[in-house]
C-alpha atoms as a PDB file:
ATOM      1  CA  UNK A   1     120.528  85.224  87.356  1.00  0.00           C
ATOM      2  CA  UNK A   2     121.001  88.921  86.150  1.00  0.00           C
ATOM      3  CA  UNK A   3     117.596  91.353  86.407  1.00  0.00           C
ATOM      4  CA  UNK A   4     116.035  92.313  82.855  1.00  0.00           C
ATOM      5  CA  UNK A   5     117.346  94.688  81.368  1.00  0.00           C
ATOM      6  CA  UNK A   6     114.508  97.211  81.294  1.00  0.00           C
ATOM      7  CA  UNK A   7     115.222  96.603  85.464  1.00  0.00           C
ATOM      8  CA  UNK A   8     118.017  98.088  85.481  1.00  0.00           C
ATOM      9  CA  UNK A   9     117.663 100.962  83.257  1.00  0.00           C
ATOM     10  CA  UNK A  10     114.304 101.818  85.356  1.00  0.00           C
ATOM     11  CA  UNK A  11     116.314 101.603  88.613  1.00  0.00           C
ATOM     12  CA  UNK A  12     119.388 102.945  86.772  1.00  0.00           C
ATOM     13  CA  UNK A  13     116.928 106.694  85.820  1.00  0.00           C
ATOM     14  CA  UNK A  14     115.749 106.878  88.753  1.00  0.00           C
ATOM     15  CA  UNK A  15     119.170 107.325  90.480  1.00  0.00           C
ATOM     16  CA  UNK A  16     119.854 109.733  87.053  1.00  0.00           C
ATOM     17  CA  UNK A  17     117.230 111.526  88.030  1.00  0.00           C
ATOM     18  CA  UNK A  18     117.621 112.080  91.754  1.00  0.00           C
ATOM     19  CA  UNK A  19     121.288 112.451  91.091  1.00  0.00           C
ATOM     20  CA  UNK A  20     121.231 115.202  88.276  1.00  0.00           C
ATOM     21  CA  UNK A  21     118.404 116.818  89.186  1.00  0.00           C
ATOM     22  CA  UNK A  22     118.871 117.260  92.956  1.00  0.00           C
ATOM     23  CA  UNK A  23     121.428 117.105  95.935  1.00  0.00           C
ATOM     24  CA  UNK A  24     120.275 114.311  97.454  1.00  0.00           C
ATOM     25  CA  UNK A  25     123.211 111.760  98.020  1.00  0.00           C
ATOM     26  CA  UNK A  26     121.777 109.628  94.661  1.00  0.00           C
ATOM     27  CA  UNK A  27     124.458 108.519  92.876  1.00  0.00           C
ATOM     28  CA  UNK A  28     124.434 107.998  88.799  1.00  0.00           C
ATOM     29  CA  UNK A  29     125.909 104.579  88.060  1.00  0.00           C
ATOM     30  CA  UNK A  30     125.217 105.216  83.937  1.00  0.00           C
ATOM     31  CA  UNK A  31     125.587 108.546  82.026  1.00  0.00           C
ATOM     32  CA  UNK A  32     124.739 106.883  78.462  1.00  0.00           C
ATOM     33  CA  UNK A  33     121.453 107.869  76.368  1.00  0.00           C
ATOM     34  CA  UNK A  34     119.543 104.814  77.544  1.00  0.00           C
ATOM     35  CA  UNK A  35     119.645 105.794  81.692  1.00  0.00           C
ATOM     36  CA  UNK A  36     119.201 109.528  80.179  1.00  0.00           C
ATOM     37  CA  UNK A  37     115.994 108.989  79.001  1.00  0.00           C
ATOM     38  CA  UNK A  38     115.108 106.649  81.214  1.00  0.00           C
ATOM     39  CA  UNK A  39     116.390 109.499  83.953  1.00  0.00           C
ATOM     40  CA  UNK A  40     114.218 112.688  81.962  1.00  0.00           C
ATOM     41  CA  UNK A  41     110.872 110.319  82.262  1.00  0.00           C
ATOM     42  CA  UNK A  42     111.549 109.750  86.087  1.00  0.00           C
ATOM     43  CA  UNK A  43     112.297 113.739  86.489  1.00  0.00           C
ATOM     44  CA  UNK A  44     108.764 114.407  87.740  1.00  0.00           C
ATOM     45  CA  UNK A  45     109.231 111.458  90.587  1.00  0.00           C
ATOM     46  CA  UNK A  46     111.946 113.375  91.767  1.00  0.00           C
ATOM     47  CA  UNK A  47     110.107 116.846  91.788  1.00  0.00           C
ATOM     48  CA  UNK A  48     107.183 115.030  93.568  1.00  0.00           C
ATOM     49  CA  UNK A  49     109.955 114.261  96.289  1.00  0.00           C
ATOM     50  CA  UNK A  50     111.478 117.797  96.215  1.00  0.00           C
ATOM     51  CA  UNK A  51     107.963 119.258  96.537  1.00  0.00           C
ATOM     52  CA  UNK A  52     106.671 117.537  99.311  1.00  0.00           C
ATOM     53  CA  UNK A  53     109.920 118.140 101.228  1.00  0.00           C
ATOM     54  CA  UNK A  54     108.980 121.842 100.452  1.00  0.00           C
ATOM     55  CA  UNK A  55     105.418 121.248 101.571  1.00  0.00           C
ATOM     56  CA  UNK A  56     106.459 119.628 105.036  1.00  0.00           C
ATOM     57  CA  UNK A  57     108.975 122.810 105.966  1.00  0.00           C
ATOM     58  CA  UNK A  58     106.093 125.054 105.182  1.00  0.00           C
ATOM     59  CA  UNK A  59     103.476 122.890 107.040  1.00  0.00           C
ATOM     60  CA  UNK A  60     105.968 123.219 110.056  1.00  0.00           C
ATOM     61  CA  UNK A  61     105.823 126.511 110.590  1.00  0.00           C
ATOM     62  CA  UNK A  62     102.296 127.075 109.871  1.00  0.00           C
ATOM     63  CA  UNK A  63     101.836 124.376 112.893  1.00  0.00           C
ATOM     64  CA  UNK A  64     104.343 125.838 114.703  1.00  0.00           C
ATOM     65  CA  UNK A  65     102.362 129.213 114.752  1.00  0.00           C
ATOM     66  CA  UNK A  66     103.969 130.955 112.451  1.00  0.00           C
ATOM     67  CA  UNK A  67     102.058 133.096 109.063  1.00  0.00           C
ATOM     68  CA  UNK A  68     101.552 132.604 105.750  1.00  0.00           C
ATOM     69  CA  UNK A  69     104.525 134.546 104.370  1.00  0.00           C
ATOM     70  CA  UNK A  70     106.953 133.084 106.779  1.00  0.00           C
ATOM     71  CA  UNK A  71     105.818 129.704 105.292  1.00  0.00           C
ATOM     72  CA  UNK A  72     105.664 130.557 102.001  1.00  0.00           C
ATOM     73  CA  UNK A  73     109.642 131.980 101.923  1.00  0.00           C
ATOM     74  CA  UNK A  74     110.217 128.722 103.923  1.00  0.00           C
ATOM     75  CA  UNK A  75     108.503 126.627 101.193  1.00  0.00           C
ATOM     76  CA  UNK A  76     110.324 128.448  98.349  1.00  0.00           C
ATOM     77  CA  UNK A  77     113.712 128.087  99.777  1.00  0.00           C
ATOM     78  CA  UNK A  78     113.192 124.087  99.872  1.00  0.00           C
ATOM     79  CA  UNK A  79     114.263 123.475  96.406  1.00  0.00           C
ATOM     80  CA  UNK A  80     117.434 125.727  96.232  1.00  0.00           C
ATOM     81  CA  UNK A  81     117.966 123.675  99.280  1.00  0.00           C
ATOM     82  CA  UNK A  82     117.650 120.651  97.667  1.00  0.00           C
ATOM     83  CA  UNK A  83     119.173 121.414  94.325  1.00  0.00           C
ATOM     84  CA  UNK A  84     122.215 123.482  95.741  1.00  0.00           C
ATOM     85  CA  UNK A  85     120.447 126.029  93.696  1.00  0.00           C
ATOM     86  CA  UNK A  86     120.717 124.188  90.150  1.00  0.00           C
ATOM     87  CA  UNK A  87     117.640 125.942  88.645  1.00  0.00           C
ATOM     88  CA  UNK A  88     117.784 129.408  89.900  1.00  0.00           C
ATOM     89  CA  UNK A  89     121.434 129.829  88.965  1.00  0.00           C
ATOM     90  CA  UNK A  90     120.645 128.390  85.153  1.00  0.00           C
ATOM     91  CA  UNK A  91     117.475 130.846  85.196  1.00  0.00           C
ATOM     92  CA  UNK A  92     119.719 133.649  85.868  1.00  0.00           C
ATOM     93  CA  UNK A  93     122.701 132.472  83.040  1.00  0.00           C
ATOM     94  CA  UNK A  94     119.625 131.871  80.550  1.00  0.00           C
ATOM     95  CA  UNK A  95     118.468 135.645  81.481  1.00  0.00           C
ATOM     96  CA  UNK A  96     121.992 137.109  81.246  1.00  0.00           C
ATOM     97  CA  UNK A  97     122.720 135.034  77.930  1.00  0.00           C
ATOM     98  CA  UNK A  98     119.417 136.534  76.320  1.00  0.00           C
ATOM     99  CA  UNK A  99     119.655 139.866  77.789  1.00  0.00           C
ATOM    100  CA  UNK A 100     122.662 140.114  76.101  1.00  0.00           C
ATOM    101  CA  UNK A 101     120.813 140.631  72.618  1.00  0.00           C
ATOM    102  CA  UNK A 102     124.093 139.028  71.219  1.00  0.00           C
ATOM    103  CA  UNK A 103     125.030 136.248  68.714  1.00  0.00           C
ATOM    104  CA  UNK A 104     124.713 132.818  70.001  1.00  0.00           C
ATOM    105  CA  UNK A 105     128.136 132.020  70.198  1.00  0.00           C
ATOM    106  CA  UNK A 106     129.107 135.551  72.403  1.00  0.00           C
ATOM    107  CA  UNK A 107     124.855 134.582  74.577  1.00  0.00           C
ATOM    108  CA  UNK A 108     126.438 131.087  75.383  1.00  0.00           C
ATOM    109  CA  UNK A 109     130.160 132.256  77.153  1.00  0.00           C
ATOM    110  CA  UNK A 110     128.210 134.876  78.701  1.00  0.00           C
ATOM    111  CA  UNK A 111     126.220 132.359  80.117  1.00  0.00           C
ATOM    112  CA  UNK A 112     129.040 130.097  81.042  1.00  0.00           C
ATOM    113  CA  UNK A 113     130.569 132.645  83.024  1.00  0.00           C
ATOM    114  CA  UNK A 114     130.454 132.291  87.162  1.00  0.00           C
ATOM    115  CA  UNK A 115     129.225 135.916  87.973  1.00  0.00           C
ATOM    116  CA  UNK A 116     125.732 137.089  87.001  1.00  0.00           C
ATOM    117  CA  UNK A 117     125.151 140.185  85.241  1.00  0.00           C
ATOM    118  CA  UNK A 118     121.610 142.599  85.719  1.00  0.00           C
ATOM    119  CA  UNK A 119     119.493 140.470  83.459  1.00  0.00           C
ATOM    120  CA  UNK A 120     120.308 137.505  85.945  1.00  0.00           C
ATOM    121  CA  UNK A 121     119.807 139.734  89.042  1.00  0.00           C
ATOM    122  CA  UNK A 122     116.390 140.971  87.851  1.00  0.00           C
ATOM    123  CA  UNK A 123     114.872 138.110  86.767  1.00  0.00           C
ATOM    124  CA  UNK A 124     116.173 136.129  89.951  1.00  0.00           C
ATOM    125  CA  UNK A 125     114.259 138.968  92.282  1.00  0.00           C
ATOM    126  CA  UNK A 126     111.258 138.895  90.623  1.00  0.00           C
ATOM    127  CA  UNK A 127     111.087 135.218  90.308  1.00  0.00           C
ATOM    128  CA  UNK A 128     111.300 134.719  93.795  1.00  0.00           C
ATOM    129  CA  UNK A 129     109.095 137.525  94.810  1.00  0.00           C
ATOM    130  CA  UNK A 130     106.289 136.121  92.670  1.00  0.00           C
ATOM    131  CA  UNK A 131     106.917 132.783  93.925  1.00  0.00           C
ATOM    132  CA  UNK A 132     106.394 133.909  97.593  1.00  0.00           C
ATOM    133  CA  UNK A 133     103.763 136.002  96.799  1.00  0.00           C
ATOM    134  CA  UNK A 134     101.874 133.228  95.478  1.00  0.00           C
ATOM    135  CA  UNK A 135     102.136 130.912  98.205  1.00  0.00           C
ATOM    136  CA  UNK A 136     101.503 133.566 100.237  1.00  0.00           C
ATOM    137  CA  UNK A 137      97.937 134.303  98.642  1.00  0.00           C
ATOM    138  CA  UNK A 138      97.548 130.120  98.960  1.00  0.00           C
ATOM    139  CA  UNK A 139      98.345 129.227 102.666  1.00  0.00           C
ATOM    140  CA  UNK A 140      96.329 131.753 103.980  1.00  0.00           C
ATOM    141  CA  UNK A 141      93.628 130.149 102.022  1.00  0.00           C
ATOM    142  CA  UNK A 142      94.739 126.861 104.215  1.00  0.00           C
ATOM    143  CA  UNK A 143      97.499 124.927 104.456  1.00  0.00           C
ATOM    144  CA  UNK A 144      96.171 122.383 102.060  1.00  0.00           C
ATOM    145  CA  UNK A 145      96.322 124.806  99.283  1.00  0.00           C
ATOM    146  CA  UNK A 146      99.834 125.635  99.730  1.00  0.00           C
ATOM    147  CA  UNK A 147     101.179 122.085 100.072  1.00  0.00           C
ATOM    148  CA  UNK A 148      99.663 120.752  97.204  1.00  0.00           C
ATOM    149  CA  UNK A 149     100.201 124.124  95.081  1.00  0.00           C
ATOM    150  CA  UNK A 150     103.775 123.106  96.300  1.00  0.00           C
ATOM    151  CA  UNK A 151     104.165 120.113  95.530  1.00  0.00           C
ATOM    152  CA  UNK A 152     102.407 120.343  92.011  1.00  0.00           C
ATOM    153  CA  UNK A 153     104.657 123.142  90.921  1.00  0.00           C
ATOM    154  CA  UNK A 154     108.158 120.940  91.171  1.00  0.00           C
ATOM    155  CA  UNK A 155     106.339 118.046  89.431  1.00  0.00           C
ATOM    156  CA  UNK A 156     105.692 120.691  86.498  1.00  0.00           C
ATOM    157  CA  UNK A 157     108.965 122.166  86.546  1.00  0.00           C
ATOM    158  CA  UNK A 158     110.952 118.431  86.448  1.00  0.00           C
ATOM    159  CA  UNK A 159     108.047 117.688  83.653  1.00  0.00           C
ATOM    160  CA  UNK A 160     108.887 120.717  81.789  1.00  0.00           C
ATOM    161  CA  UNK A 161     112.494 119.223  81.670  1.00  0.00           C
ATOM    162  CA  UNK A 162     110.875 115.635  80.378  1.00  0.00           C
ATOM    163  CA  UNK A 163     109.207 117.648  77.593  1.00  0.00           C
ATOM    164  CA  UNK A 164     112.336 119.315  76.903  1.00  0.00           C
ATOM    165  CA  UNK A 165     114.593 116.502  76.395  1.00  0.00           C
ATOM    166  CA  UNK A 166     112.308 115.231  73.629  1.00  0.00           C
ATOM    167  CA  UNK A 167     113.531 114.326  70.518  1.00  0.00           C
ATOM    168  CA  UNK A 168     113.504 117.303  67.929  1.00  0.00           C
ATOM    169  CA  UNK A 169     114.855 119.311  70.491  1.00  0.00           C
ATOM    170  CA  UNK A 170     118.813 120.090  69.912  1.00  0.00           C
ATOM    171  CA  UNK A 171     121.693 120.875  72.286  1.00  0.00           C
ATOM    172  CA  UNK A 172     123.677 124.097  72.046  1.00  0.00           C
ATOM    173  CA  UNK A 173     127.106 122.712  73.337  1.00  0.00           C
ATOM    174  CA  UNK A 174     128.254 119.559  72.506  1.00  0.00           C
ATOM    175  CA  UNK A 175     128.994 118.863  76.293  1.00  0.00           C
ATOM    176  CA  UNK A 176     127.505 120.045  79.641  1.00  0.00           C
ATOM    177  CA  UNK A 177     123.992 118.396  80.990  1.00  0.00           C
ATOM    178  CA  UNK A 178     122.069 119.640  77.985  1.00  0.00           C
ATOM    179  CA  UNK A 179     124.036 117.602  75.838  1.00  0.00           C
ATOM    180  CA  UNK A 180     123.845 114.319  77.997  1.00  0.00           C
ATOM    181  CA  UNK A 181     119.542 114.415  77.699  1.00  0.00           C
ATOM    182  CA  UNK A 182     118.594 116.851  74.601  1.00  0.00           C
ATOM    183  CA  UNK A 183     116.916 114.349  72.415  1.00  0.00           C
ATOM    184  CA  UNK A 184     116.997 111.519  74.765  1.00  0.00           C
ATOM    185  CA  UNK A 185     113.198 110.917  75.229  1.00  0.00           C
ATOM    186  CA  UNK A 186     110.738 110.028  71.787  1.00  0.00           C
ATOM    187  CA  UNK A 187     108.415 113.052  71.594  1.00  0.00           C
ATOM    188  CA  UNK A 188     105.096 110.386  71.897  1.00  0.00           C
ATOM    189  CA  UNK A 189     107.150 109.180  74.752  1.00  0.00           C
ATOM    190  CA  UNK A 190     107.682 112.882  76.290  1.00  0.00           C
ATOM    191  CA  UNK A 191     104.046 113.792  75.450  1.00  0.00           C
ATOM    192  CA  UNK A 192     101.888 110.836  76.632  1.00  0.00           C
ATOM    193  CA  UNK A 193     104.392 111.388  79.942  1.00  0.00           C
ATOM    194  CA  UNK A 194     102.678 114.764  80.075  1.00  0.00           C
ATOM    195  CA  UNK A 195      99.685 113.660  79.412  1.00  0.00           C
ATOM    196  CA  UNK A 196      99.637 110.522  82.425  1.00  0.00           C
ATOM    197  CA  UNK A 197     101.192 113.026  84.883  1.00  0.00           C
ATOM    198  CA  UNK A 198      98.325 115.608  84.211  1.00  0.00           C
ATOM    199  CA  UNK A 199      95.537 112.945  84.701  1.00  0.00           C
ATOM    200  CA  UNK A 200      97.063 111.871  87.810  1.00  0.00           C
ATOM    201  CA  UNK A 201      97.397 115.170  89.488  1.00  0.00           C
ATOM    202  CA  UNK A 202      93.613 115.856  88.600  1.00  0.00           C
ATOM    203  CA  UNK A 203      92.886 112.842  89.998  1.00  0.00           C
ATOM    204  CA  UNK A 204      94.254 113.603  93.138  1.00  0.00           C
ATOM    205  CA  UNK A 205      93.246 117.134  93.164  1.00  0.00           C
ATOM    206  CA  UNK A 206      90.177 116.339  92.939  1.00  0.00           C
ATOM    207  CA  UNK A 207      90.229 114.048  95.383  1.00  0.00           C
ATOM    208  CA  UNK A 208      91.054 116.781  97.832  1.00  0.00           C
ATOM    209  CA  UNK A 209      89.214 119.762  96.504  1.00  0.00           C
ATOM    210  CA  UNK A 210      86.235 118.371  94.150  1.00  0.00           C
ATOM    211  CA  UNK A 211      85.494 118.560  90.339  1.00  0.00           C
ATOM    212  CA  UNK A 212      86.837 122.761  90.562  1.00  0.00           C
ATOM    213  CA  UNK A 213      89.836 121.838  92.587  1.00  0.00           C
ATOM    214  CA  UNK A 214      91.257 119.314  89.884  1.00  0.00           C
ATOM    215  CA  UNK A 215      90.433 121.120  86.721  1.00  0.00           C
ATOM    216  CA  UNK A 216      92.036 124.332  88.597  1.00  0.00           C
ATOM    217  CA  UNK A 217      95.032 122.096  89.029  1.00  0.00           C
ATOM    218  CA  UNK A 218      95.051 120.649  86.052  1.00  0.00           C
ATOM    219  CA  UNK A 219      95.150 123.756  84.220  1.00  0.00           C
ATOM    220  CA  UNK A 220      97.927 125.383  86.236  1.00  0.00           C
ATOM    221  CA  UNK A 221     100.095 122.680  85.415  1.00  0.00           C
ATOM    222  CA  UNK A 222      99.185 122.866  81.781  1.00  0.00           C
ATOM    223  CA  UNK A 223      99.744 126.628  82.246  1.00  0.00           C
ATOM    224  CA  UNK A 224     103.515 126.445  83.447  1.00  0.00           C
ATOM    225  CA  UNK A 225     104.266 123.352  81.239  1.00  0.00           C
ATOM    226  CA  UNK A 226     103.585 125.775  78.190  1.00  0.00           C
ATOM    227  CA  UNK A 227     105.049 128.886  79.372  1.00  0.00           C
ATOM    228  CA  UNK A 228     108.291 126.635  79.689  1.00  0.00           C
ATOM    229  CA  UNK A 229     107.816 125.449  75.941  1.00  0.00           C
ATOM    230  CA  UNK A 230     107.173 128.963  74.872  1.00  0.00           C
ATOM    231  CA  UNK A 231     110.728 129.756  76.789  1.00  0.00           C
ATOM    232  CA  UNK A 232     112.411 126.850  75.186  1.00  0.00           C
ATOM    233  CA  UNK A 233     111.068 127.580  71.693  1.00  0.00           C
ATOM    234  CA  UNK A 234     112.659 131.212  72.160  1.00  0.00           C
ATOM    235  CA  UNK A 235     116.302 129.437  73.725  1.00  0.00           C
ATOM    236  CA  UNK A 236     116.278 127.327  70.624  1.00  0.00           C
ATOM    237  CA  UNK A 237     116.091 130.034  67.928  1.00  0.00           C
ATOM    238  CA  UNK A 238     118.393 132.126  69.794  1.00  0.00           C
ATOM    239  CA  UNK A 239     121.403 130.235  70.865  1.00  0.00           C
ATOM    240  CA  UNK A 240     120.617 126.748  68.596  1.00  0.00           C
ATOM    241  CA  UNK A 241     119.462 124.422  71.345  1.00  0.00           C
ATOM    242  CA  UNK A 242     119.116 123.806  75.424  1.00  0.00           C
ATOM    243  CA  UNK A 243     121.673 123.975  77.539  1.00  0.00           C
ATOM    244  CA  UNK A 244     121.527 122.799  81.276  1.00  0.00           C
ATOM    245  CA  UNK A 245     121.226 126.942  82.154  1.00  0.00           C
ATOM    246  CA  UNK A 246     118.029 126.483  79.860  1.00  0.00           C
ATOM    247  CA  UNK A 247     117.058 123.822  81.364  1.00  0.00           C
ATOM    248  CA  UNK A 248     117.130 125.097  84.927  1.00  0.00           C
ATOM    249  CA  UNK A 249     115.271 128.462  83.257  1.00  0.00           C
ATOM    250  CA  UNK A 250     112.298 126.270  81.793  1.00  0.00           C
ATOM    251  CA  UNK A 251     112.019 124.270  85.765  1.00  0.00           C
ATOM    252  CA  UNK A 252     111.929 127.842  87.397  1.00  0.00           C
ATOM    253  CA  UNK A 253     109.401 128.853  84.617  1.00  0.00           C
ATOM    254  CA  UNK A 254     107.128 126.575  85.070  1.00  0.00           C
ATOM    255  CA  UNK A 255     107.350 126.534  88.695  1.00  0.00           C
ATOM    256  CA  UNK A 256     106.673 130.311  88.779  1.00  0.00           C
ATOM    257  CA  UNK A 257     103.688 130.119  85.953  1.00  0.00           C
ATOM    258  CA  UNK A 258     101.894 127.116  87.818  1.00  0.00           C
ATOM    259  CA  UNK A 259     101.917 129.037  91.435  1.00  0.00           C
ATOM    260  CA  UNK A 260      99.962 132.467  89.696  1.00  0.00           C
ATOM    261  CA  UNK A 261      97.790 130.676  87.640  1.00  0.00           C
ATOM    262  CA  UNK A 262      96.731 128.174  91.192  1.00  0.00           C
ATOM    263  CA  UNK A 263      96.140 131.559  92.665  1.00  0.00           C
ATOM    264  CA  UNK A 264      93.457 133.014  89.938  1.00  0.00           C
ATOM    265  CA  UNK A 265      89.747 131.809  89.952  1.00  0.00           C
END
């Protein structure tokens, strides 16, 4: 006797998610619209595992003897790592493809292209610099703070895809990644996942670090989830829709927005 359906398609987005949205050896046994959006709801599961991976590397060296900063480029590299660099290298396209102050048409084959221009370079440097800075500032307040802080900011980036894929939400190309998911998830679907996921890392958080610690939390992950909707609002009016450049863009934006706001207060 076959499993239920919804069985499969559960099982079936998980291994969507894993296998689109990192390099682990996952591989994606459906590409239709049902394991899409069952794959977009499962994204933050898979940016829970990415983050802790990050946390552990960084742990490690603080252990090991070795200082914040060392840990905190150790804990940034992680996800590149583990997404063969998915998110930075669509941050950078997204960048170039905006920077270009062009038509939509001309913004999307300069963001198709392999090489990245001086937008891309920029934004890449200063991305990463505020990333490290940030973790920086948060393991030397203990290595607690930097783990979570971690591991919270690649659950809000892979949520800030969820959000993203709601329905509403248009793809520029009519192939590519952003194609495959734009639309995929109901928008009461996409916002009561934000909503769960939220509650749940309050929760925790303030398991660890009290009443202060959670609503801290809470709001830097409400802090990057909307600078990636502000980002996404702006890709949609200029080139028509998300691609999976934009995508990656919106997961390095809300990485990078969570970390600074965790380090205020």
């Amino acid at each position: 006797m076959s499993a239920p359906r919804s069985t499969h398609t559960a099982a079936d987005g998980i291994r969507f998610a894993f296998g689109t949205l990192t390099a682990l050896p996952v591989r994606v046994t459906r590409w239709d619209r049902d394991a899409a959006r069952a794959g977009m709801l499962a994204a933050p599961l898979a940016g829970l595992v990415v983050g802790l991976c990050a946390a552990a590397v960084g742990g490690l060296l603080l252990l090991a003897g070795a200082g914040a900063l060392l840990a905190a480029v150790a804990t940034t590299a992680v996800p590149p790592v583990l997404t063969r660099g998915l998110h930075l290298d669509g941050l950078a396209d997204t960048a170039d493809g905006l920077g270009s102050a062009k038509p939509a048409e001309d913004a999307l084959r300069i963001m198709k292209r392999s090489d990245i221009g001086p937008f891309g370079v920029i934004t890449l440097l200063l991305v990463l610099l505020a990333q490290v800075a940030a973790l920086t500032e948060l393991y030397d307040e203990g290595w607690a703070y930097g783990a979570v802080a971690a591991a919270l900011a690649a659950v809000t980036a892979r949520l800030a895809l969820t959000l993203a894929a709601r329905g509403g939400v248009p793809p520029a190309r009519p192939d590519g990644l952003g194609a495959a998911v734009a639309g995929s998830v109901p928008a009461r679907t996409a916002v009561f996942a934000a909503l769960l996921v939220t509650a749940v890392t309050a929760a925790a958080c303030g398991g660890l670090f009290g009443w202060y610690g959670a609503l801290h939390h809470a709001l830097a992950l409400a802090a990057g989830l909307a600078a990636a909707q502000s980002l996404l609002a702006h890709c949609v009016r200029r080139f028509g829709g998300v691609t999976g450049d934009v995508f990656g863009a919106l997961a390095e934006t809300a990485v990078t927005a969570a970390l600074v706001v965790l380090t205020l207060g």
